[in-house]
Protein backbone atom coordinates (compact mmCIF):
# COMPACT_ATOMS: atom_id res chain seq x y z
CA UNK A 1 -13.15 -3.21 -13.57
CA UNK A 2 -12.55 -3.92 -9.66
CA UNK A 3 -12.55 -7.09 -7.74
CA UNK A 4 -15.77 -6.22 -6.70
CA UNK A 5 -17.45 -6.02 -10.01
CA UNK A 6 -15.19 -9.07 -11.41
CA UNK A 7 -14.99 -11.84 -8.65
CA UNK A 8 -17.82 -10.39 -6.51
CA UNK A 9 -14.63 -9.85 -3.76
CA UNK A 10 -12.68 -6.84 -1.69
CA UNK A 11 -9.76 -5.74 -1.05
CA UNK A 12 -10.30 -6.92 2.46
CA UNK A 13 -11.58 -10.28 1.57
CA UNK A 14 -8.35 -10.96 -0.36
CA UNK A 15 -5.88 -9.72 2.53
CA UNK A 16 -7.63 -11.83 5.01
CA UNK A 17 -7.21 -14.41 2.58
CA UNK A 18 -3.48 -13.72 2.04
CA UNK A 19 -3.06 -12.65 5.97
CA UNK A 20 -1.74 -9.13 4.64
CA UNK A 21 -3.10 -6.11 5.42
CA UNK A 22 -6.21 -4.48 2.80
CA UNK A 23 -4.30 -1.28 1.92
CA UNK A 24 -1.34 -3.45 0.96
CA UNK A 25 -2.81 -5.83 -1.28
CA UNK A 26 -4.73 -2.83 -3.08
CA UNK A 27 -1.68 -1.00 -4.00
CA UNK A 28 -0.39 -4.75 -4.84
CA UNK A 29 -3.43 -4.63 -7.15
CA UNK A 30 -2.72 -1.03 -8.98
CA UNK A 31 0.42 -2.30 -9.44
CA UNK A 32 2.43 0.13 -6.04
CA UNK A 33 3.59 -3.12 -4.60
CA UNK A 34 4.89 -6.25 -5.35
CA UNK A 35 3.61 -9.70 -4.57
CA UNK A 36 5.59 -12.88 -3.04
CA UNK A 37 5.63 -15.95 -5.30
CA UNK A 38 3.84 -17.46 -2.08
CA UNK A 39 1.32 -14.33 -3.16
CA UNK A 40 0.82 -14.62 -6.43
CA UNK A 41 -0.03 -18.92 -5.41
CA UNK A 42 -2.63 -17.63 -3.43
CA UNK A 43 -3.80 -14.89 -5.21
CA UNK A 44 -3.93 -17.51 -8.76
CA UNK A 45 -6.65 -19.46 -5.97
CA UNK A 46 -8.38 -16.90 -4.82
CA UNK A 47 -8.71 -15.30 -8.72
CA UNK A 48 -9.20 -18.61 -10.60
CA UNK A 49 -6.17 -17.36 -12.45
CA UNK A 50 -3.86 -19.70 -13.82
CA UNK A 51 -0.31 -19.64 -12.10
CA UNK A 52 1.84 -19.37 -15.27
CA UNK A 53 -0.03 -16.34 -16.23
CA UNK A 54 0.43 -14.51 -12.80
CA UNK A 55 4.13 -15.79 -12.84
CA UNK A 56 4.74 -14.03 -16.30
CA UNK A 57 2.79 -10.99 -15.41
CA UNK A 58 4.16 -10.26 -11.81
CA UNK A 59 7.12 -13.02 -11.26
CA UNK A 60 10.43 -12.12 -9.74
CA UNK A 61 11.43 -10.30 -13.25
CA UNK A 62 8.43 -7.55 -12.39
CA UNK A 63 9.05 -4.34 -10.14
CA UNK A 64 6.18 -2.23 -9.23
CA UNK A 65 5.71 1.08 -10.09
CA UNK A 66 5.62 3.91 -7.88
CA UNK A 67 3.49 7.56 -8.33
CA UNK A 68 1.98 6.79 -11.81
CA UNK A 69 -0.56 9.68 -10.74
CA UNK A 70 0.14 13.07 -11.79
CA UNK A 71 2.08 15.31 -9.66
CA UNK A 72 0.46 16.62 -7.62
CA UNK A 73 -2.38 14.63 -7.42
CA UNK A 74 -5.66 15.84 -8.98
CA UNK A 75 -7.62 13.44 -6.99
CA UNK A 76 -8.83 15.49 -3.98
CA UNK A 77 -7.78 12.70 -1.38
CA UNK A 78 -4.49 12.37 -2.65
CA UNK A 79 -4.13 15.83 -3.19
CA UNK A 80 -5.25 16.04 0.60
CA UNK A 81 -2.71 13.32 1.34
CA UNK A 82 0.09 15.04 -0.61
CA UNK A 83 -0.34 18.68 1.25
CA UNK A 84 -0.16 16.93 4.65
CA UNK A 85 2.80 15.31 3.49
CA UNK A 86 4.45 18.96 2.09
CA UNK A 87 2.59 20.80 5.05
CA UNK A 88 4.03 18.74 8.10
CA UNK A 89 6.22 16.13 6.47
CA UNK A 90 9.83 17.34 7.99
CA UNK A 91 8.30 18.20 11.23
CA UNK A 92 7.16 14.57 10.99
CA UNK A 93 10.50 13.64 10.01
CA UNK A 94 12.22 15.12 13.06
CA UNK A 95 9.53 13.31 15.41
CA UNK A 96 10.65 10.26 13.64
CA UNK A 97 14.06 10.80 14.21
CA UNK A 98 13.52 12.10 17.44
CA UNK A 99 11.16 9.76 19.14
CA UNK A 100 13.80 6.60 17.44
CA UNK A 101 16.96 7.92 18.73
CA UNK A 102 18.75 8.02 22.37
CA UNK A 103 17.66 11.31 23.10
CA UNK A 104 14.06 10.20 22.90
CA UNK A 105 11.90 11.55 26.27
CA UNK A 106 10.63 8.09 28.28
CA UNK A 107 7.13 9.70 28.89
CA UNK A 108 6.54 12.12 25.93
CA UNK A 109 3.79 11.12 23.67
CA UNK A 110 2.35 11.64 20.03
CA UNK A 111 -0.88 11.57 18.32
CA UNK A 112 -2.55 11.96 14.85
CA UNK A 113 -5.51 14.07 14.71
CA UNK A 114 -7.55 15.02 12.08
CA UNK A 115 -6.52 18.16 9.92
């Protein structure tokens, strides 16, 4: 069930709502990330949920979990996601490094394009 089908609400209507950003509070929602106590207060409003029973699901003693997918993915998007990742991830990685450090070129430039 989705917050669609449940509250008749998005992802995006609850991060405007919380003043996060929509990809965040989905992986807050499949459990990736974890919410604030200020969160979970305004989550319990925007839900209807009771605040004891979002405290004692997701309170300070809770830790999200991370990759609960198979590796690698079977979903084709993630799988997509995850070969971009193996493809160009340490070339990425020294850009990173790169463009943060001293050494870093005042006029050189980067963009993402579509693979």
């Amino acid at each position: 069930m989705t917050l669609t089908h449940w509250r008749g609400l998005t992802f995006e209507a609850v991060a405007k709502e919380l003043g996060r950003d929509e990809v965040w509070v989905a992986s807050a929602f499949y459990g990736q990330a974890k919410f604030s106590a200020n969160d979970l207060q305004k989550v319990s409003g925007i839900l209807d949920l009771p605040q004891a029973d979002l405290d004692a699901a997701l309170g300070d003693h809770w830790w999200p979990y991370r990759g609960l997918d198979p590796m690698p993915p079977t979903d084709p998007v993630l799988y997509r996601l995850y070969e971009g990742v193996l493809v160009y991830g340490n070339s990425i990685k020294v850009k990173v490094n790169f463009k943060f450090s001293e050494m870093t070129s005042p006029d050189e430039s980067y963009a993402v394009y579509r693979l």
